[in-house]
PDB file of N, CA and C in Angstrom:
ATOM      1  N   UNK A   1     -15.112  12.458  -3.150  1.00  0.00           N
ATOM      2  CA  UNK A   1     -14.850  12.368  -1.724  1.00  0.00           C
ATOM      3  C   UNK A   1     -14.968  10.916  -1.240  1.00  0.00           C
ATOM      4  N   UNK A   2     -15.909   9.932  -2.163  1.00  0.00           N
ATOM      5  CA  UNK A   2     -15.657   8.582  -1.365  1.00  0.00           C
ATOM      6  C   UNK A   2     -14.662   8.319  -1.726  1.00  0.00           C
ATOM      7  N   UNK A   3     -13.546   7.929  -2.789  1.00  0.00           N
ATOM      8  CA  UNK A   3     -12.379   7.255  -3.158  1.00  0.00           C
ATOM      9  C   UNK A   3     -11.674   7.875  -1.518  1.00  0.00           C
ATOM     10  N   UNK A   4     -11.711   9.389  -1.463  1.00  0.00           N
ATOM     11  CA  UNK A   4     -10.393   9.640  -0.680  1.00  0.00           C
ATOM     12  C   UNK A   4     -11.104   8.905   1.003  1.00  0.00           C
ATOM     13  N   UNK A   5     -12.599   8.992   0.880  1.00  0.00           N
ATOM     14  CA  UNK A   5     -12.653   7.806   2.681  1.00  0.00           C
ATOM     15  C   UNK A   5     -12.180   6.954   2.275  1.00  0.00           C
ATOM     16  N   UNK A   6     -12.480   6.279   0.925  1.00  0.00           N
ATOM     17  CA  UNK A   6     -11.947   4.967   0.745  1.00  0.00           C
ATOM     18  C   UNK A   6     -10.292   4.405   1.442  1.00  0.00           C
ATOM     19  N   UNK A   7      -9.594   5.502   0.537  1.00  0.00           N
ATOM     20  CA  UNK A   7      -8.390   5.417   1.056  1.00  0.00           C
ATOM     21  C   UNK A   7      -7.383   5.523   2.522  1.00  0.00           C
ATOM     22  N   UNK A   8      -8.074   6.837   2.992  1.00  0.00           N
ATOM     23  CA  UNK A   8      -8.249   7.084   4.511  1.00  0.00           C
ATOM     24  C   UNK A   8      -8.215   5.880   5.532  1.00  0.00           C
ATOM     25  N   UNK A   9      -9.773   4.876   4.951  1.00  0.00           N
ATOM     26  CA  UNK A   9      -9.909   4.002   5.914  1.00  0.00           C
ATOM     27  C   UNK A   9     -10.143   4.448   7.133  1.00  0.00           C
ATOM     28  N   UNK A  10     -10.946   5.323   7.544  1.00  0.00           N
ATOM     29  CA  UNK A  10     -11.291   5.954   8.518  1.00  0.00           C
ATOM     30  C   UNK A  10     -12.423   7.179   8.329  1.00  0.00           C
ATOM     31  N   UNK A  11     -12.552   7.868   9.168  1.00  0.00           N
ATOM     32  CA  UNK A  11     -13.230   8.826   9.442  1.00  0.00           C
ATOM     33  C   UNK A  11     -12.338  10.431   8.569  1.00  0.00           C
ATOM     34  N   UNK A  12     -12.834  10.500   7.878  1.00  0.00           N
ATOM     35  CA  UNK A  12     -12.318  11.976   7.591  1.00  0.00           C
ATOM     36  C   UNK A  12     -11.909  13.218   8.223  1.00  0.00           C
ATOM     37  N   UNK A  13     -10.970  13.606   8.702  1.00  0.00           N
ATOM     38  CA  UNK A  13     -10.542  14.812   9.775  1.00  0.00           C
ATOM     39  C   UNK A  13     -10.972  16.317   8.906  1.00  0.00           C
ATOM     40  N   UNK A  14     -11.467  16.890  10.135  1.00  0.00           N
ATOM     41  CA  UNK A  14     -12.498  17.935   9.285  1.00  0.00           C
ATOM     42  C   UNK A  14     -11.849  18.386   8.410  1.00  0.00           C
ATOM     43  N   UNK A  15     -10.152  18.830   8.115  1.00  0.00           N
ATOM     44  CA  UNK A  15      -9.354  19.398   7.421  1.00  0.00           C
ATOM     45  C   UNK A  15      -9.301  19.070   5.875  1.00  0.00           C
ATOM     46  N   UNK A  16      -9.586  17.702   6.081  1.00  0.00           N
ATOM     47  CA  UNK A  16      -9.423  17.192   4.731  1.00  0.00           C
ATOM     48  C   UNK A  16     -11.277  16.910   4.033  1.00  0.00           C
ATOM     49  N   UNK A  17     -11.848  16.624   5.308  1.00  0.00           N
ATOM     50  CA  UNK A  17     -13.262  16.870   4.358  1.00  0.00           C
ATOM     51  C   UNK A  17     -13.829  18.508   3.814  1.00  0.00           C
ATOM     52  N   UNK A  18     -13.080  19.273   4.323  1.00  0.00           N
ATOM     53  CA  UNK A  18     -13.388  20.454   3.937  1.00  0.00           C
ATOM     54  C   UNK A  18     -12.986  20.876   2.566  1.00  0.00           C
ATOM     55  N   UNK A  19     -11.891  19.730   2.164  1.00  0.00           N
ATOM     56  CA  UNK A  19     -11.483  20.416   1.034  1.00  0.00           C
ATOM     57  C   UNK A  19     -12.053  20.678  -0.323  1.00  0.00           C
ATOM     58  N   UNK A  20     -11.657  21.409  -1.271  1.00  0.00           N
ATOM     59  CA  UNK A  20     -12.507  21.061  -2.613  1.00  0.00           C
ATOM     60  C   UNK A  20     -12.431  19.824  -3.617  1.00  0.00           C
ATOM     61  N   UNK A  21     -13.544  19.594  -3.923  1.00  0.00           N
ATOM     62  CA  UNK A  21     -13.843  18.363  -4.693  1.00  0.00           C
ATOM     63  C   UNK A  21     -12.513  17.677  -5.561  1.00  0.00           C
ATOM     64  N   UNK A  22     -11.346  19.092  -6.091  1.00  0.00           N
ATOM     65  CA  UNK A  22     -10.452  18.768  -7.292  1.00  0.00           C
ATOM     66  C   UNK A  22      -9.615  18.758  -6.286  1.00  0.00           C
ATOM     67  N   UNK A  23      -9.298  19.490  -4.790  1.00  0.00           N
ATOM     68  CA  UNK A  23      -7.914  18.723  -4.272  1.00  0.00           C
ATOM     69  C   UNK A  23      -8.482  17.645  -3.259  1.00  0.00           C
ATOM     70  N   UNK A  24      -9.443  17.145  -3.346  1.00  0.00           N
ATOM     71  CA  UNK A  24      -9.628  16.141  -2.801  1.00  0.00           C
ATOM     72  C   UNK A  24      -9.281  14.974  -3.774  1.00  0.00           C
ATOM     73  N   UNK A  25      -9.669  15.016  -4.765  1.00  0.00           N
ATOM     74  CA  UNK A  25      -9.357  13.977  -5.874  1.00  0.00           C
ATOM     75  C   UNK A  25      -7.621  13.623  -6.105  1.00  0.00           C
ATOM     76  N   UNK A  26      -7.116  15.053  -6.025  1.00  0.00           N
ATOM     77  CA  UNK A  26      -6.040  14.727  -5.670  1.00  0.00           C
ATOM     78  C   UNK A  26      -5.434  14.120  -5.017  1.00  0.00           C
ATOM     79  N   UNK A  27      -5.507  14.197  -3.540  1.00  0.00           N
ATOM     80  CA  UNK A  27      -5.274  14.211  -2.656  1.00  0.00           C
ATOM     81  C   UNK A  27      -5.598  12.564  -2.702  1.00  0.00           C
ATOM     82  N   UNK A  28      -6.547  11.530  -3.293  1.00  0.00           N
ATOM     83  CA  UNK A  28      -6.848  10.450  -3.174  1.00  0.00           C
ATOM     84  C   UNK A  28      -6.246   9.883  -4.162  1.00  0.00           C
ATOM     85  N   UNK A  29      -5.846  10.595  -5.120  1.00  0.00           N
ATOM     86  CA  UNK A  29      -4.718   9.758  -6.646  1.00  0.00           C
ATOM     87  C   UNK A  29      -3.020  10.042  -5.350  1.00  0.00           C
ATOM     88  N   UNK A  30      -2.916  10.987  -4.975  1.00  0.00           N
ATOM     89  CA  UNK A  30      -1.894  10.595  -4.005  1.00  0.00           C
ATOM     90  C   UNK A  30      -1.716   9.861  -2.826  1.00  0.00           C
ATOM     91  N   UNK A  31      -2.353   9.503  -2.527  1.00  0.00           N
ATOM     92  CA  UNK A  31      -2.425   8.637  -1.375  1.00  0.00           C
ATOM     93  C   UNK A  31      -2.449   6.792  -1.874  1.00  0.00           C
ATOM     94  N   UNK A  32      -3.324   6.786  -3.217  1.00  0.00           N
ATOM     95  CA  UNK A  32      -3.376   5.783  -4.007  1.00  0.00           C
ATOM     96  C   UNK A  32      -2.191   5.238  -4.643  1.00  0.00           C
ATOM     97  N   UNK A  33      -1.392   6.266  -4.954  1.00  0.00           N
ATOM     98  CA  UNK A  33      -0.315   5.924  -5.763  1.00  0.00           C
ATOM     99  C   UNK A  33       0.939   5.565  -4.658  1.00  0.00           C
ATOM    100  N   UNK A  34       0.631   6.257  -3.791  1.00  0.00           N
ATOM    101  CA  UNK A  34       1.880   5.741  -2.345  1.00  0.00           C
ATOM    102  C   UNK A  34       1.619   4.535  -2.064  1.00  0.00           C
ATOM    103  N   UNK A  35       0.049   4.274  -2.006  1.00  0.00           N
ATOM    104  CA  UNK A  35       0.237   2.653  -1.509  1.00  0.00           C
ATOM    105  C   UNK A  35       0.637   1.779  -2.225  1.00  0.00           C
ATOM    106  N   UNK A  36       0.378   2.451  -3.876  1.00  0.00           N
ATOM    107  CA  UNK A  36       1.546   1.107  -5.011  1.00  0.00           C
ATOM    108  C   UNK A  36       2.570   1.356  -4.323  1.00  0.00           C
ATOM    109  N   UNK A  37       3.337   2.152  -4.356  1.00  0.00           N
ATOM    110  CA  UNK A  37       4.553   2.420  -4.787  1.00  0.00           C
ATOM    111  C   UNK A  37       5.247   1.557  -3.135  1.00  0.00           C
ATOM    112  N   UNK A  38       4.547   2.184  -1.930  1.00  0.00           N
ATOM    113  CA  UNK A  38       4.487   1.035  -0.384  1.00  0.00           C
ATOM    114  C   UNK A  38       4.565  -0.180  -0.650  1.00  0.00           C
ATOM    115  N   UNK A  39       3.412  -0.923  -1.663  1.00  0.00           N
ATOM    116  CA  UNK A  39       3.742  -2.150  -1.960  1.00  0.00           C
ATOM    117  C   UNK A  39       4.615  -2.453  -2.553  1.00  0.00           C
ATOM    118  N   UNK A  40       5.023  -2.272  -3.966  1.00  0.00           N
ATOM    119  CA  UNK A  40       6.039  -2.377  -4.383  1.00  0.00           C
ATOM    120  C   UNK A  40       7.629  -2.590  -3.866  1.00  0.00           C
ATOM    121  N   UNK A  41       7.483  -1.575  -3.165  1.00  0.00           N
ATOM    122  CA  UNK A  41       8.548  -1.759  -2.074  1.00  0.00           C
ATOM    123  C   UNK A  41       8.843  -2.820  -1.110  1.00  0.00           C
ATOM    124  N   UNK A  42       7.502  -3.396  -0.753  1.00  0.00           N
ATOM    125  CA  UNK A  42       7.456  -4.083   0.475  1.00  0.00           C
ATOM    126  C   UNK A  42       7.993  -5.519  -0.326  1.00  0.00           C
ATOM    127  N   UNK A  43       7.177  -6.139  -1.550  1.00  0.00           N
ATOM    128  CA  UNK A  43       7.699  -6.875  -2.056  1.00  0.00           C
ATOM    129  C   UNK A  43       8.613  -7.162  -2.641  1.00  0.00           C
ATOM    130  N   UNK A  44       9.523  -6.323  -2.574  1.00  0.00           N
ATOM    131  CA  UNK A  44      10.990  -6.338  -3.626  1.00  0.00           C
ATOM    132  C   UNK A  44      11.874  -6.867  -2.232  1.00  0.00           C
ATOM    133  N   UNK A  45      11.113  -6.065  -0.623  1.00  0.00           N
ATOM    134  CA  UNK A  45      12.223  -6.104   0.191  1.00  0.00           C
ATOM    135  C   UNK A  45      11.789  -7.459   0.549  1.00  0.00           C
ATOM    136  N   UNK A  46      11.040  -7.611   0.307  1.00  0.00           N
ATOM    137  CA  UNK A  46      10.720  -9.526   0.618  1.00  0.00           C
ATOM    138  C   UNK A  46      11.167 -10.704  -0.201  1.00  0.00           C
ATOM    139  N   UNK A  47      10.902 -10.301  -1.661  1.00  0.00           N
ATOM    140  CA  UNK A  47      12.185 -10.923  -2.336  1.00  0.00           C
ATOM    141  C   UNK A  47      13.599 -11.169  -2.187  1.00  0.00           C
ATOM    142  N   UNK A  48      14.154  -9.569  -1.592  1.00  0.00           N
ATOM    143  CA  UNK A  48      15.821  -9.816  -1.269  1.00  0.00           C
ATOM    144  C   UNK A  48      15.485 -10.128   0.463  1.00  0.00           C
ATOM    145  N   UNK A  49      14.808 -10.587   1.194  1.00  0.00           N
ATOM    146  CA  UNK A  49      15.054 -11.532   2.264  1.00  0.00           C
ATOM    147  C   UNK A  49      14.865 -12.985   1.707  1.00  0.00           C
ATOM    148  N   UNK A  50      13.989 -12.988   0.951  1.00  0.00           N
ATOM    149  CA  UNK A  50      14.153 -14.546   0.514  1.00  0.00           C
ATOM    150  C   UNK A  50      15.492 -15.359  -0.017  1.00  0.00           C
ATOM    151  N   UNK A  51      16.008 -14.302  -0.773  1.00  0.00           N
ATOM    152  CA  UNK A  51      17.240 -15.040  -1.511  1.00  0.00           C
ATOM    153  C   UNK A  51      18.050 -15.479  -0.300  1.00  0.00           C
ATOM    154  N   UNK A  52      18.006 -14.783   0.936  1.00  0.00           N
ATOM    155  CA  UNK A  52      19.046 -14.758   1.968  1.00  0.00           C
ATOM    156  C   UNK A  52      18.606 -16.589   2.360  1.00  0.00           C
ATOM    157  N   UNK A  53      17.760 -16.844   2.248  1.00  0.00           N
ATOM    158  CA  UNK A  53      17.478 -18.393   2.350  1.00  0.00           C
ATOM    159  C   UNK A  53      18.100 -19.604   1.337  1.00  0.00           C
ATOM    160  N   UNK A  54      18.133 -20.483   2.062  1.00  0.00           N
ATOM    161  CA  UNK A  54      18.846 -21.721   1.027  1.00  0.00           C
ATOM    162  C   UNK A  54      17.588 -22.218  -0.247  1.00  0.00           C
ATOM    163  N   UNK A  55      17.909 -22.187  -1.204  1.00  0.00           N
ATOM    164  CA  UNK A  55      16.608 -22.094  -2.191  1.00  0.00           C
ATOM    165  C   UNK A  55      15.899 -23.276  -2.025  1.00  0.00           C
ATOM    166  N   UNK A  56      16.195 -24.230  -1.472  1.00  0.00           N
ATOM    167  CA  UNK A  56      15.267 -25.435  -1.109  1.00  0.00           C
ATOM    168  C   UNK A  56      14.192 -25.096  -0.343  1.00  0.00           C
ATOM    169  N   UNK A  57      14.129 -24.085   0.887  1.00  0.00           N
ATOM    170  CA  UNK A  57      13.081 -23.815   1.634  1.00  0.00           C
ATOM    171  C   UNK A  57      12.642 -22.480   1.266  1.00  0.00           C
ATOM    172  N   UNK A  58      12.737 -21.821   0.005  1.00  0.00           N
ATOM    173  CA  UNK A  58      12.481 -20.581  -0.425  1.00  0.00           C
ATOM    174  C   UNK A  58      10.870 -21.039  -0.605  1.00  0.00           C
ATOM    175  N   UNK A  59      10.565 -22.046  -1.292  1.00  0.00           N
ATOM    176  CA  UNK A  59       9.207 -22.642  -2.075  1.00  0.00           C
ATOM    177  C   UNK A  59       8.145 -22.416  -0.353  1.00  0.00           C
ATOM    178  N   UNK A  60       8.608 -23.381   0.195  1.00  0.00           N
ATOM    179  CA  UNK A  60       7.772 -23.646   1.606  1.00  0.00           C
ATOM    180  C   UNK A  60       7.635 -22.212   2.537  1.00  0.00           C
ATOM    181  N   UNK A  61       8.634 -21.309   2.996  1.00  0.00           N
ATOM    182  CA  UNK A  61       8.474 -20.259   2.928  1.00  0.00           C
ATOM    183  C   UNK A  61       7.203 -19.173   2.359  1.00  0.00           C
ATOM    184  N   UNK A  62       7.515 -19.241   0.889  1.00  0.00           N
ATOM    185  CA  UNK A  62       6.987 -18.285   0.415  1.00  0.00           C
ATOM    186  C   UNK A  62       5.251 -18.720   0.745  1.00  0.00           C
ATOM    187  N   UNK A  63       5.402 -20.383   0.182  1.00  0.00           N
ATOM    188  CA  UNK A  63       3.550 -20.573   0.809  1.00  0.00           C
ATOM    189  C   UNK A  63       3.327 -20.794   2.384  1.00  0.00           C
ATOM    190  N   UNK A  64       3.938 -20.379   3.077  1.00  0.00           N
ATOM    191  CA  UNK A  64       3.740 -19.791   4.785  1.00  0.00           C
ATOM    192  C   UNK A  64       3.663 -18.626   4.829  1.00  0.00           C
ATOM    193  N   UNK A  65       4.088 -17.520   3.953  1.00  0.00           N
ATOM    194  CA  UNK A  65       4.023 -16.222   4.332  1.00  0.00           C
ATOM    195  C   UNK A  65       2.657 -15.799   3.103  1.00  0.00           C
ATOM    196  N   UNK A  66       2.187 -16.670   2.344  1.00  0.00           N
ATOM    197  CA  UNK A  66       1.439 -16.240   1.293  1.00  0.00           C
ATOM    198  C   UNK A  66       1.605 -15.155   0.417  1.00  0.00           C
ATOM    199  N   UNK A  67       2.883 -15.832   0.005  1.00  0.00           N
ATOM    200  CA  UNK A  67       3.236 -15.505  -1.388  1.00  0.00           C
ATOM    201  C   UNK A  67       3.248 -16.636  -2.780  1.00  0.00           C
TER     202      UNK A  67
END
């Protein structure tokens, strides 16, 4: 049950603290694996905005947005 507050980032809604120990675990390998898969995403779509730039200011860019 801590991984899934972990993930939550919040307060647990009674619904989900009620649950059992094995779909809670679940329930926190899914939520875990969305946020790869969120990131993943986020950085690919940040890659294809970068290219849209002239590659000279791709460098300066990327260390302003901290990448």
């Amino acid at each position: 049950m801590d991984e899934l507050r972990r993930q939550f980032r919040a307060p647990l809604p009674d619904s989900v603290a009620g649950l059992p120990a094995e779909a809670a675990d679940d329930l926190a390998a899914a939520l875990r694996d969305a946020r790869r898969r969120q990131t993943r995403h986020l950085m690919a779509a940040t890659e294809e905005s970068l290219e849209q730039l002239p590659r000279l200011i791709r460098p300066l860019v990327r260390k302003v947005i901290g990448l």
